[in-house]
N, C-alpha and C. Protein backbone atom coordinates (compact mmCIF):
# COMPACT_ATOMS: atom_id res chain seq x y z
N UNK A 1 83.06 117.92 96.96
CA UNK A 1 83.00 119.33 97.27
C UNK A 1 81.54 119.71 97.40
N UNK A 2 81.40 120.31 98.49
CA UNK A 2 79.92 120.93 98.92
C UNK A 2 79.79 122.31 98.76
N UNK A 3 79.61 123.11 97.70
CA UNK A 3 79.68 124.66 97.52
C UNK A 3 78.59 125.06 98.27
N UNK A 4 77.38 124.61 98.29
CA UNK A 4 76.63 125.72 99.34
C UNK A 4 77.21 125.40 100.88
N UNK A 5 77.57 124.50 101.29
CA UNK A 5 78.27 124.61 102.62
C UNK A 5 80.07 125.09 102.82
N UNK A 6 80.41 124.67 101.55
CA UNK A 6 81.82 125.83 101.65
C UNK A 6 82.56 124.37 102.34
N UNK A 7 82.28 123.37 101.89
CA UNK A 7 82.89 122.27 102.33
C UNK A 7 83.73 121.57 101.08
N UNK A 8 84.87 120.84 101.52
CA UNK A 8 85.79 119.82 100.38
C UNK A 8 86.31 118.96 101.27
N UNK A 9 86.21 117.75 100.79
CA UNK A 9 86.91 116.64 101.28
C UNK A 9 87.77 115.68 100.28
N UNK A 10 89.43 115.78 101.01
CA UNK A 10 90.03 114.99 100.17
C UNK A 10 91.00 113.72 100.64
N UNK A 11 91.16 112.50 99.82
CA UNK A 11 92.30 112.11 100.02
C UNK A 11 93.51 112.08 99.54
N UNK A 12 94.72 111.86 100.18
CA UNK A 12 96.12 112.28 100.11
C UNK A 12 96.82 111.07 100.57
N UNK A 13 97.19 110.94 98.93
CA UNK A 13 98.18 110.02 99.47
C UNK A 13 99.72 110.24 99.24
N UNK A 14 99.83 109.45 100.61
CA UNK A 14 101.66 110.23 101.30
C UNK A 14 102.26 108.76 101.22
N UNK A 15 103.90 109.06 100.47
CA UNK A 15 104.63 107.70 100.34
C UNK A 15 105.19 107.29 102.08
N UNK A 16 105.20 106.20 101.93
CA UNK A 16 105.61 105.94 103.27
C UNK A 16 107.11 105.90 103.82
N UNK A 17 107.45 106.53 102.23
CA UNK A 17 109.67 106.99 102.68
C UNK A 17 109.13 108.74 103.54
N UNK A 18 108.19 108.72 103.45
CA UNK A 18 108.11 110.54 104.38
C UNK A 18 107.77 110.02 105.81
N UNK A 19 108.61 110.41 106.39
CA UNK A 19 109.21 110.94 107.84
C UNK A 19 107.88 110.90 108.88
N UNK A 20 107.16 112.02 108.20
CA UNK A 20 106.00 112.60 109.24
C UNK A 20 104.64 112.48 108.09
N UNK A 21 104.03 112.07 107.74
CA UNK A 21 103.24 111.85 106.50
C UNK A 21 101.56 112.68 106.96
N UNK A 22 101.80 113.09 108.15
CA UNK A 22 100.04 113.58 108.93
C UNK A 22 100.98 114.85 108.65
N UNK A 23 101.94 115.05 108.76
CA UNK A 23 103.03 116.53 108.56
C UNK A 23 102.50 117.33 107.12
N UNK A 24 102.58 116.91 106.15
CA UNK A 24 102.07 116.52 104.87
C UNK A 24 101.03 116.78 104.40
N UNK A 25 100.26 116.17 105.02
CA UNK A 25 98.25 116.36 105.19
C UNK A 25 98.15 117.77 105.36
N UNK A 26 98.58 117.95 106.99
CA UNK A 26 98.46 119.55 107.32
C UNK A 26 98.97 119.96 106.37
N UNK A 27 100.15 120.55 106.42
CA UNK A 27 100.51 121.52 104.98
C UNK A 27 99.58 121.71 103.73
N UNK A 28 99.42 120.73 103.29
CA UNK A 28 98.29 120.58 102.15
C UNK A 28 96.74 120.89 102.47
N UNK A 29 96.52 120.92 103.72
CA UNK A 29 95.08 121.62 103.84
C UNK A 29 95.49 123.02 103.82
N UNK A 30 96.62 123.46 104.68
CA UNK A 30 97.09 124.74 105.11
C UNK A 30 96.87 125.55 103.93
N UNK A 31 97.41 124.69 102.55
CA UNK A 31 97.76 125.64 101.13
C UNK A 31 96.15 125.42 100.45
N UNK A 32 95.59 124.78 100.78
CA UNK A 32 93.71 124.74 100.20
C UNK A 32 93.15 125.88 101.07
N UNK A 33 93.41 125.97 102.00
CA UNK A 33 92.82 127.35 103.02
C UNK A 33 93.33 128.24 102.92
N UNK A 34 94.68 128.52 102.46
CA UNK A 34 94.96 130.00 102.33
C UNK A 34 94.44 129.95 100.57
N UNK A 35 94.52 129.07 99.97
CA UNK A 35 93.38 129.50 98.26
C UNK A 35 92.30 129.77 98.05
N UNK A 36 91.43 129.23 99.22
CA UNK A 36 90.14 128.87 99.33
C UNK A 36 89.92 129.47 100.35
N UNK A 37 90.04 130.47 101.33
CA UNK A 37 89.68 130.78 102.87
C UNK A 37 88.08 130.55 103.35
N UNK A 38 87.22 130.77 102.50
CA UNK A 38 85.93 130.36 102.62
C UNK A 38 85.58 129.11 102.78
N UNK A 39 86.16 128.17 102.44
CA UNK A 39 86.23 126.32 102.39
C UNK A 39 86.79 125.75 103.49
N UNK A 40 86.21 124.80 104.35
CA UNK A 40 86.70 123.85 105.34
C UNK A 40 86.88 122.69 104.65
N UNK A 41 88.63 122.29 104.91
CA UNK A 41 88.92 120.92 104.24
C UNK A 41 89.13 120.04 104.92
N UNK A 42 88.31 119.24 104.93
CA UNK A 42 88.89 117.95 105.73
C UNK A 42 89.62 116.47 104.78
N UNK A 43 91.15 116.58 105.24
CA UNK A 43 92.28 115.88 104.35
C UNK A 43 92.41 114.31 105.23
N UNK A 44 92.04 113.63 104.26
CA UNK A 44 92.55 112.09 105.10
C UNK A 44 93.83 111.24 104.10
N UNK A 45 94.41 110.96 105.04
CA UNK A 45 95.66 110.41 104.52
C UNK A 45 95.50 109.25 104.39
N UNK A 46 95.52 108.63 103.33
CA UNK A 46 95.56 107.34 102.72
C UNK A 46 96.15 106.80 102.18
N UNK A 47 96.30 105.44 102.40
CA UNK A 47 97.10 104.32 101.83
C UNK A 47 97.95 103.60 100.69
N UNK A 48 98.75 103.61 99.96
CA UNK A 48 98.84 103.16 98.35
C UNK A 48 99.70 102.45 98.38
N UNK A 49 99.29 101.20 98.38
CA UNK A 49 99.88 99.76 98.43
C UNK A 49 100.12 99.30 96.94
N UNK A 50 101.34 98.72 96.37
CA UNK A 50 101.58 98.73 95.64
C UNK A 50 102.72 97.87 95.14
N UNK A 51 103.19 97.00 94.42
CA UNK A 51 104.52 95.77 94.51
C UNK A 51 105.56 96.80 94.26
C-alpha cells in the first residue's frame, strides 16, 4: 500500500472450482473502491497449488 499515492496492490487467490475466477478479482476490487474511493487497486489473481 502506497498512501501518499492512494495506491494498493493485491493478490487473490481464486479456487479453481470457480467458473469465472478474473469474475472474482473484479468484484473484489469493485468492494476495495467503493471502501476506499480515493485508492486505485490493482488485484492480480494468483495461483494456489496444493495436493
Amino acid at each position: 500500500m502506497d498512501e501518499a499515492a492512494h495506491e494498493a496492490r493485491l493478490d487473490v487467490v481464486v479456487s479453481f472450482d470457480v467458473a469465472d475466477r478474473q469474475s472474482v478479482c473484479e468484484q473484489i476490487k469493485a468492494a476495495c473502491k467503493k471502501r476506499y474511493p480515493a485508492y486505485d487497486f490493482a488485484v492480480t489473481l494468483d495461483v494456489d497449488i496444493s495436493d
